[in-house]
C-alpha atoms as a PDB file:
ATOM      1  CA  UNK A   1     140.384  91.518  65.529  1.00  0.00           C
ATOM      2  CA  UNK A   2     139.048  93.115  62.465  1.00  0.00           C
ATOM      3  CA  UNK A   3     140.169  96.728  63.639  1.00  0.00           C
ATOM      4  CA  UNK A   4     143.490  95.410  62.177  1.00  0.00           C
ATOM      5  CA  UNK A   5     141.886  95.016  58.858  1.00  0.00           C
ATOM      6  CA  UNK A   6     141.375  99.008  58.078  1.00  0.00           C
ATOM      7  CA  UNK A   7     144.109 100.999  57.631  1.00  0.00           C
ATOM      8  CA  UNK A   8     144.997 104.163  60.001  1.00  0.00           C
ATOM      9  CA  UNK A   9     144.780 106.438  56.384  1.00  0.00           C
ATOM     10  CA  UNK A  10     141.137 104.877  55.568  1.00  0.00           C
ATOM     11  CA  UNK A  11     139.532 105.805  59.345  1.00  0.00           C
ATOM     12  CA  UNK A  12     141.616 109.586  59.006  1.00  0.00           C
ATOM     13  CA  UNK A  13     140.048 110.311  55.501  1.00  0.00           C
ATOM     14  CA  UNK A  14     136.513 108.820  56.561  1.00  0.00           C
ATOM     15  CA  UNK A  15     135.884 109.345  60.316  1.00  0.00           C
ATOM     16  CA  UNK A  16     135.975 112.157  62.366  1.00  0.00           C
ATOM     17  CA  UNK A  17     137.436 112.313  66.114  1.00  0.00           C
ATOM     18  CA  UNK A  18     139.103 114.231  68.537  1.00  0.00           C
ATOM     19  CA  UNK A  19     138.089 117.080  71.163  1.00  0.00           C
ATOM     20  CA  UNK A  20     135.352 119.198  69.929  1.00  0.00           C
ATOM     21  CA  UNK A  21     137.120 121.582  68.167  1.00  0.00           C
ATOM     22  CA  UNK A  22     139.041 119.016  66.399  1.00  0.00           C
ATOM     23  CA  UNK A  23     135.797 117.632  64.949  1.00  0.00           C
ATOM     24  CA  UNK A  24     134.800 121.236  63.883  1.00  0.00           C
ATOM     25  CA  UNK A  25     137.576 121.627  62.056  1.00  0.00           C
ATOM     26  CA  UNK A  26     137.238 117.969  60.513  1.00  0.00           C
ATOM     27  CA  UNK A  27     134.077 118.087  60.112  1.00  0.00           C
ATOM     28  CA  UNK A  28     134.833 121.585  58.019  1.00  0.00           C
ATOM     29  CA  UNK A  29     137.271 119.605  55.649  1.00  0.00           C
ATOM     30  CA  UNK A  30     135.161 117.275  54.722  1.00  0.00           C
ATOM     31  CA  UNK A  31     131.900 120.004  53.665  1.00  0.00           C
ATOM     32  CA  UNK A  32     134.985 122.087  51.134  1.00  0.00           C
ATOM     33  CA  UNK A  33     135.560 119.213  49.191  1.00  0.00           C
ATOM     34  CA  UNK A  34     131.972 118.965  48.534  1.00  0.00           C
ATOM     35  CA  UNK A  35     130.645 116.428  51.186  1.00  0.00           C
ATOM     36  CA  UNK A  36     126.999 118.611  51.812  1.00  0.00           C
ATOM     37  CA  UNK A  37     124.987 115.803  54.019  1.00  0.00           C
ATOM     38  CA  UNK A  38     127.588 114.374  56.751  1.00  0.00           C
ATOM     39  CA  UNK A  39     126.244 111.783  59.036  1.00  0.00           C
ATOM     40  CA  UNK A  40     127.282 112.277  62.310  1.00  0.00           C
ATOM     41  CA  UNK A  41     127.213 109.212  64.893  1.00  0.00           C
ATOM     42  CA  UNK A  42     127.454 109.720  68.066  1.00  0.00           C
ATOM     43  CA  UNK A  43     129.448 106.872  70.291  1.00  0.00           C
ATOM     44  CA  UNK A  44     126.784 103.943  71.033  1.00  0.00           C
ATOM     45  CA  UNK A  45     129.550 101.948  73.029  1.00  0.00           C
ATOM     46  CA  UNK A  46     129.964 104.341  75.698  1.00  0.00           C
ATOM     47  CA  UNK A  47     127.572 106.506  77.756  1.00  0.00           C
ATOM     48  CA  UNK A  48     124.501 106.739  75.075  1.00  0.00           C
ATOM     49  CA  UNK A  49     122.812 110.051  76.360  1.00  0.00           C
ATOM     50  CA  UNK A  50     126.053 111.291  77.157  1.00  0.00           C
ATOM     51  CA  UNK A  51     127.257 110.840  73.877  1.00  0.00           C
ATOM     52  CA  UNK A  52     124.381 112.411  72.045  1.00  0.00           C
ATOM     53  CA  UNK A  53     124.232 115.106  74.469  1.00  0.00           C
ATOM     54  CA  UNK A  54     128.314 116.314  73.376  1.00  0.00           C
ATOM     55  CA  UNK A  55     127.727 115.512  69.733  1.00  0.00           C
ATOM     56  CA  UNK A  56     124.597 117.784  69.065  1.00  0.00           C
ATOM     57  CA  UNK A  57     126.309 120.095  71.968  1.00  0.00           C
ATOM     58  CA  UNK A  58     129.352 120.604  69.393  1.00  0.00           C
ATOM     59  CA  UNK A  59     127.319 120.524  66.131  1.00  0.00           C
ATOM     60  CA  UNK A  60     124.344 122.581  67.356  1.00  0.00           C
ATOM     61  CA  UNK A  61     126.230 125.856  66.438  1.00  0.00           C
ATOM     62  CA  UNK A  62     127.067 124.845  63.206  1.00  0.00           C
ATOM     63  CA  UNK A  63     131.152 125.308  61.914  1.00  0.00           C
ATOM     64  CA  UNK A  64     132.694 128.384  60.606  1.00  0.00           C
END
């Protein structure tokens, strides 16, 4: 499996998961050290419209 391949440090300083709030508050990291145009990708394994539907749910509010 290639999953072995990438080290747990590169997917915590380059992806963002968790609950909703979790992502918030990654997603809040990332923009103060200078990151201004994050892509966000929502989950095309599972549930497609479901997935879209909680990412822009959680990001349609913007973070503090």
């Amino acid at each position: 499996n290639n999953h072995e391949l990438v080290p747990e440090s590169m997917v915590d300083e380059l992806c963002i998961a968790g609950t909703s709030d979790e992502c918030k508050s990654q997603l809040k990291q990332f923009r103060e050290t200078g990151i201004d145009l994050p892509i966000i990708q929502f989950n095309p394994t599972d549930n497609v419209e479901d997935s879209f539907d909680l990412v822009t749910s959680t990001f349609s509010e913007g973070i503090d």
